[in-house]
Protein backbone atom coordinates (compact mmCIF):
# COMPACT_ATOMS: atom_id res chain seq x y z
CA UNK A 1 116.02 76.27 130.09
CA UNK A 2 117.63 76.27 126.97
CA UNK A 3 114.19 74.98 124.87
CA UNK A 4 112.54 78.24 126.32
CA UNK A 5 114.86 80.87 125.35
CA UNK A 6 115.17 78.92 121.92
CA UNK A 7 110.99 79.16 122.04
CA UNK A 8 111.86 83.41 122.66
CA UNK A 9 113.85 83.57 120.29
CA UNK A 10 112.17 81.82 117.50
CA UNK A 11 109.02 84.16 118.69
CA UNK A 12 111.17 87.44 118.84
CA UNK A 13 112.22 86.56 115.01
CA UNK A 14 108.94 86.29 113.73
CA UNK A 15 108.02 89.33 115.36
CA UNK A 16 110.81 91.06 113.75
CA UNK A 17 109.78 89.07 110.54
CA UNK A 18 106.27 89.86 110.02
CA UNK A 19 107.10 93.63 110.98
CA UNK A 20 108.76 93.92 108.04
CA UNK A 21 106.81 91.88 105.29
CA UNK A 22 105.41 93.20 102.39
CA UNK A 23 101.58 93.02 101.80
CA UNK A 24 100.65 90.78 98.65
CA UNK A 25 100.87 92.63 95.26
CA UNK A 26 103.00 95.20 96.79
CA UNK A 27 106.42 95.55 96.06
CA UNK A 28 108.31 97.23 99.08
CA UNK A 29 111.67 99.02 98.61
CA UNK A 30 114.01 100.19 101.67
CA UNK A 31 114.54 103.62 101.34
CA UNK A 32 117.84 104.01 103.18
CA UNK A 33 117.84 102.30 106.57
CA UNK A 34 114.58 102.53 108.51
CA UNK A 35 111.89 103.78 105.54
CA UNK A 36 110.36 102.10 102.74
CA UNK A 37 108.55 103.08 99.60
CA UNK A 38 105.56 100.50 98.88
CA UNK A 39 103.95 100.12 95.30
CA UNK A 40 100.72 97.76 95.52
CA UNK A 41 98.97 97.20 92.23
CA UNK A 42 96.16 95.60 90.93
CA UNK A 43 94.39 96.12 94.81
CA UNK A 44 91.07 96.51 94.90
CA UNK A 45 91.67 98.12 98.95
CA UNK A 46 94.12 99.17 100.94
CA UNK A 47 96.37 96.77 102.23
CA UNK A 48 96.33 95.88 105.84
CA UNK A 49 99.68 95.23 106.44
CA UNK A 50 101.64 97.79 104.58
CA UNK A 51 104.42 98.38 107.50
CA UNK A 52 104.20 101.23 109.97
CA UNK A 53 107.59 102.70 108.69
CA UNK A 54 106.44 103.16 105.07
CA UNK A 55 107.53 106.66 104.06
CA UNK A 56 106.31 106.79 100.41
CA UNK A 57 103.23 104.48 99.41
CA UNK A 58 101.78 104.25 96.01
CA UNK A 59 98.80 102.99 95.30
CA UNK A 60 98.02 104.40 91.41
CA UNK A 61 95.91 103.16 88.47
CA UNK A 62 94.31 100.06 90.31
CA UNK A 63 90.74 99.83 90.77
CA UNK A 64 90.64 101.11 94.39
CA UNK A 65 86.88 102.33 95.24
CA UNK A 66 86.73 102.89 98.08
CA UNK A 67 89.21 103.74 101.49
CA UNK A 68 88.43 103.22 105.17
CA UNK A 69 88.51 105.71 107.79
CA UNK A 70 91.24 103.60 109.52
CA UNK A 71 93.24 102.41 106.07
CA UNK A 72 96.31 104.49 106.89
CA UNK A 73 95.91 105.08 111.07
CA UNK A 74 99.54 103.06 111.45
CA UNK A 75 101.12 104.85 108.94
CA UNK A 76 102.30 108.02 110.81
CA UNK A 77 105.65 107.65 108.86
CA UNK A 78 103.95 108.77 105.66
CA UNK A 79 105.41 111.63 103.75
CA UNK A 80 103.76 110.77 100.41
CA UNK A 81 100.46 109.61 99.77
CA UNK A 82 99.62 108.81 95.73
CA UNK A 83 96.07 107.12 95.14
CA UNK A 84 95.71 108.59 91.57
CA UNK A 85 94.35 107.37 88.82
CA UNK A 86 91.75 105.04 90.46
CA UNK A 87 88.16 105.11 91.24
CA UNK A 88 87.87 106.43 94.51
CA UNK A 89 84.38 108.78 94.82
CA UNK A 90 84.65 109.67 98.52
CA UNK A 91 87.05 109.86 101.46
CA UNK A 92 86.21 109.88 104.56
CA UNK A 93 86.47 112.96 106.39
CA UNK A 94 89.36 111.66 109.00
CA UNK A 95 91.27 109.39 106.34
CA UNK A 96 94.13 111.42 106.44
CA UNK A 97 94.01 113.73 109.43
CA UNK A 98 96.17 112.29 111.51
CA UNK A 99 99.11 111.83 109.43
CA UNK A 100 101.22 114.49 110.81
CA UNK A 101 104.58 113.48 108.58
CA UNK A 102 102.38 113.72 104.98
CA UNK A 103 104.00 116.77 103.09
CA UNK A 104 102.51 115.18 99.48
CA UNK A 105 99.43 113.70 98.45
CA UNK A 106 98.22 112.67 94.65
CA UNK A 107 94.51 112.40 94.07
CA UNK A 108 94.35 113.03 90.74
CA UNK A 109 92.31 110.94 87.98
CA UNK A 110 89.38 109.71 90.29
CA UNK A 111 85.89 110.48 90.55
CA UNK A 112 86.55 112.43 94.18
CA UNK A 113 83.32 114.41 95.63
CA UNK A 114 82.63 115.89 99.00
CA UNK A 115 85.41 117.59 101.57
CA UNK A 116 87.98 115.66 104.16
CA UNK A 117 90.10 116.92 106.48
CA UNK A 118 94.18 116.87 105.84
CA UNK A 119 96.88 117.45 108.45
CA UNK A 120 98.40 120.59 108.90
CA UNK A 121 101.65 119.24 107.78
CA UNK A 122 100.71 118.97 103.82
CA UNK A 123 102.24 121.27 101.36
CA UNK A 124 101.42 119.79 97.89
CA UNK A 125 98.02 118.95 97.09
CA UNK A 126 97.41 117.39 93.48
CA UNK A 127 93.10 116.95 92.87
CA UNK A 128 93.28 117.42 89.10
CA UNK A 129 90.30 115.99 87.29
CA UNK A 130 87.80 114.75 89.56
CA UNK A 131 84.37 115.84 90.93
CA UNK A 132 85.53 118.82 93.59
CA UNK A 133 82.86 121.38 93.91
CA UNK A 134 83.90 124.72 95.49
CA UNK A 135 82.10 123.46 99.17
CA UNK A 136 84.28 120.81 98.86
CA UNK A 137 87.43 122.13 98.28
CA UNK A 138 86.70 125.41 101.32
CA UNK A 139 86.26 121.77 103.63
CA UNK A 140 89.65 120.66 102.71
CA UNK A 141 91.95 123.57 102.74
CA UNK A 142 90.79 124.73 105.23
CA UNK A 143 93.00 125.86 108.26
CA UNK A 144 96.03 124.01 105.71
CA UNK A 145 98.76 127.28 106.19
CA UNK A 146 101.87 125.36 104.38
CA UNK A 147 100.29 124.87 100.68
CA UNK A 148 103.27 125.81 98.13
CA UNK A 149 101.89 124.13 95.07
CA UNK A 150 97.51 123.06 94.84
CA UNK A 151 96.09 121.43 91.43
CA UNK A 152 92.36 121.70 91.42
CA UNK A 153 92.13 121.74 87.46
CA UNK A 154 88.71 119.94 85.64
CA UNK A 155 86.58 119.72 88.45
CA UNK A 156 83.79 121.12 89.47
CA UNK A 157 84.27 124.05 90.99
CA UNK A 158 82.87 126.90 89.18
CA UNK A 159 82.82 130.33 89.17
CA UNK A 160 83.08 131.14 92.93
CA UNK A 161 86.63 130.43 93.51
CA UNK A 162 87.74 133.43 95.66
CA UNK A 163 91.03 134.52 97.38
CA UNK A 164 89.39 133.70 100.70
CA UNK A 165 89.05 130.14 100.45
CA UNK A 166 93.21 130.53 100.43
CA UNK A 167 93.52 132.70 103.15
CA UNK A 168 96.10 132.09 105.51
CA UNK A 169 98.09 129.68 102.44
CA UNK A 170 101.06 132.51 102.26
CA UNK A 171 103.25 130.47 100.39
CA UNK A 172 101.22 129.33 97.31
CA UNK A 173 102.47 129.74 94.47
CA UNK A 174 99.98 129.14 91.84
C-alpha cells in the first residue's frame, strides 16, 4: 500500500510539474500568484506548451510566419497578446476569437493581410505598418464595441476609411 500512494504521488507531482514549465526559449515570469508573463524569442511558431494561466505573452521580433488556428485555444487567461515585429502575413480568421480575457493585442511591424475575427472583450488594437486594406480592417472591427485606442497607420487602407466602419466603437478616442 504504501509503494502505490508513493507511485500517486510521484504522478500527482509531475502533473503539477509539467503544468507549470516553461516552453524552450521562453522565459516565464509569475506575475503575482496564479499568472505569468511569457517572453519566447528566437521561435519560429508558437509554442505548444506555453501554460494555460499565462496572462501576458510576448512573442516580438522573432521570425514567426505563420500562427495556427488552435496556437492560443488554452490560453483563455490571456489579457495581452504582442506578436509584433515578425513576419506573420495572415491569421486565421478564429485565432483569437475565443479569448474572452484579451483587452490588448500588438500586431504591429508584420506583413498582416486579410480580416480575423477578435473577441468582444479587446479594447486596444495596435496594426501599425502592415498590409491592412480597408475590407480587411471592416472584417476585424467589426461588432468590437469596447475600442478606446486603434493604430491602423502605413497600411493599406486608402481613401475609403469612413465613420461607419467604427460604428458602435463609442469610446475611441483617436
Amino acid at each position: 500500500m504504501y509503494a502505490s500512494l508513493k507511485h500517486v504521488f510521484l504522478v500527482l507531482w509531475l502533473v503539477v510539474a509539467c503544468d507549470g514549465a516553461c516552453p524552450n526559449k521562453c522565459n516565464c515570469t509569475r506575475i503575482g500568484s496564479s499568472w505569468l508573463k511569457v517572453k519566447c524569442s528566437g521561435v519560429k511558431q508558437v509554442p505548444r506548451d506555453i501554460p494555460s494561466n499565462t496572462k501576458l505573452l510576448y512573442i516580438s521580433g522573432t521570425v514567426l510566419s505563420s500562427i495556427q488556428e488552435d496556437s492560443f485555444r488554452n490560453l483563455t487567461s490571456l489579457g495581452l497578446i504582442d506578436l509584433s515585429m515578425n513576419l506573420l502575413k495572415l491569421i486565421p480568421m478564429n485565432a483569437f476569437r475565443n479569448l474572452t480575457s484579451l483587452k490588448s493585442i500588438n500586431l504591429n511591424g508584420n506583413r498582416i493581410q486579410g480580416g480575423f475575427f477578435l473577441p468582444q472583450s479587446i479594447v486596444n488594437i495596435e496594426m501599425q505598418d502592415n498590409l491592412l486594406s480597408f475590407g480587411d480592417l471592416k472584417i476585424i472591427l467589426k461588432g468590437l464595441k469596447r475600442i478606446i485606442m486603434l493604430n491602423i497607420k502605413n497600411n493599406k487602407i486608402g481613401p475609403n476609411l469612413t465613420k461607419d466602419v467604427f460604428a458602435g466603437s463609442d469610446n475611441m478616442e483617436h
